[in-house]
Protein backbone atom coordinates (compact mmCIF):
# COMPACT_ATOMS: atom_id res chain seq x y z
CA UNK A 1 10.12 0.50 -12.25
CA UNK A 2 12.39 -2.13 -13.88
CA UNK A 3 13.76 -3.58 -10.72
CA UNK A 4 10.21 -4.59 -9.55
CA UNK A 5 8.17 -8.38 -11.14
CA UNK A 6 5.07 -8.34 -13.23
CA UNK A 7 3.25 -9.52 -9.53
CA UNK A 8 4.69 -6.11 -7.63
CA UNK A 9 3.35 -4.02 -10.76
CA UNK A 10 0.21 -5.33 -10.74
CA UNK A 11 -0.19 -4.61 -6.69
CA UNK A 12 1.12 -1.08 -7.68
CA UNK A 13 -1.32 -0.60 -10.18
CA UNK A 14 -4.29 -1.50 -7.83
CA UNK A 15 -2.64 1.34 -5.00
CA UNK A 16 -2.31 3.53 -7.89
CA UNK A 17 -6.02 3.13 -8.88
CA UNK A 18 -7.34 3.21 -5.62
CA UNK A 19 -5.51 6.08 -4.60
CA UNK A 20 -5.22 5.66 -0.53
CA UNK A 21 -5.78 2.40 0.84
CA UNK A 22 -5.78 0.61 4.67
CA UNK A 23 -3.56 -2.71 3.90
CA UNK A 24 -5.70 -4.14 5.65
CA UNK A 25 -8.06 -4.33 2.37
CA UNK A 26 -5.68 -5.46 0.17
CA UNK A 27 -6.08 -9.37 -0.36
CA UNK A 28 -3.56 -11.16 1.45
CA UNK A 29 -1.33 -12.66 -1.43
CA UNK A 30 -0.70 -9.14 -2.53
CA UNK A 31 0.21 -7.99 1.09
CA UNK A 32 3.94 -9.78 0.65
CA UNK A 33 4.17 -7.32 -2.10
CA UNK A 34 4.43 -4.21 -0.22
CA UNK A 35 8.42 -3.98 1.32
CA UNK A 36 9.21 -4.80 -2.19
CA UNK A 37 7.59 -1.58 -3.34
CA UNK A 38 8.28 0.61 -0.80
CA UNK A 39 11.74 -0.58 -0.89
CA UNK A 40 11.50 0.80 -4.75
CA UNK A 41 10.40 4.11 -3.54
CA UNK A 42 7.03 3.65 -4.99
CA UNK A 43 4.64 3.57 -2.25
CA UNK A 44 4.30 5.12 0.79
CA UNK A 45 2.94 3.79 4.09
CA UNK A 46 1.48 6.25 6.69
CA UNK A 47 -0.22 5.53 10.02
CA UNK A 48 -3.63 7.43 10.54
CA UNK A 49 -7.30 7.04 12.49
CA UNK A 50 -10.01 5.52 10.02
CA UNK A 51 -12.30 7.96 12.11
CA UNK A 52 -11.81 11.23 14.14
CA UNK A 53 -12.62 9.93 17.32
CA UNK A 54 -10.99 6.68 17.04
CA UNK A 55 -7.63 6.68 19.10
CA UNK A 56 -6.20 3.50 17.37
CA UNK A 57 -4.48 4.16 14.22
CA UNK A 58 -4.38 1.83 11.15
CA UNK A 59 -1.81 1.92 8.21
CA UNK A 60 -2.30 3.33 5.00
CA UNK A 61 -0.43 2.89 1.63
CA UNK A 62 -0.60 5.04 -1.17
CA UNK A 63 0.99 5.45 -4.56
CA UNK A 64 4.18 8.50 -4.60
């Protein structure tokens, strides 16, 4: 985790607490943050329904 800023750590640390979260309720300043870490191999981003019946899927990040 040395390669990443004190910004991209602090993102991290809010996936890492929150366990699975849409990106789409992460605030927007820390959204620019994301390539950075999965590009660090230290979150993953996943496509998946928010409901069973829903046929449009929304992406998810979450902490490896």
């Amino acid at each position: 985790m040395s390669k990443i800023t004190a910004f991209e750590k602090e993102v991290y640390e809010l996936i890492k607490i929150k366990g699975e979260i849409p990106i789409s309720n992460i605030p927007s300043m820390m959204q620019g943050a994301i390539p950075n870490l999965k590009n660090a191999k230290l979150i993953k981003i996943c496509k998946k329904p928010t409901t069973p019946w829903a046929s449009k899927k929304h992406k998810f990040v979450q902490a490896i």
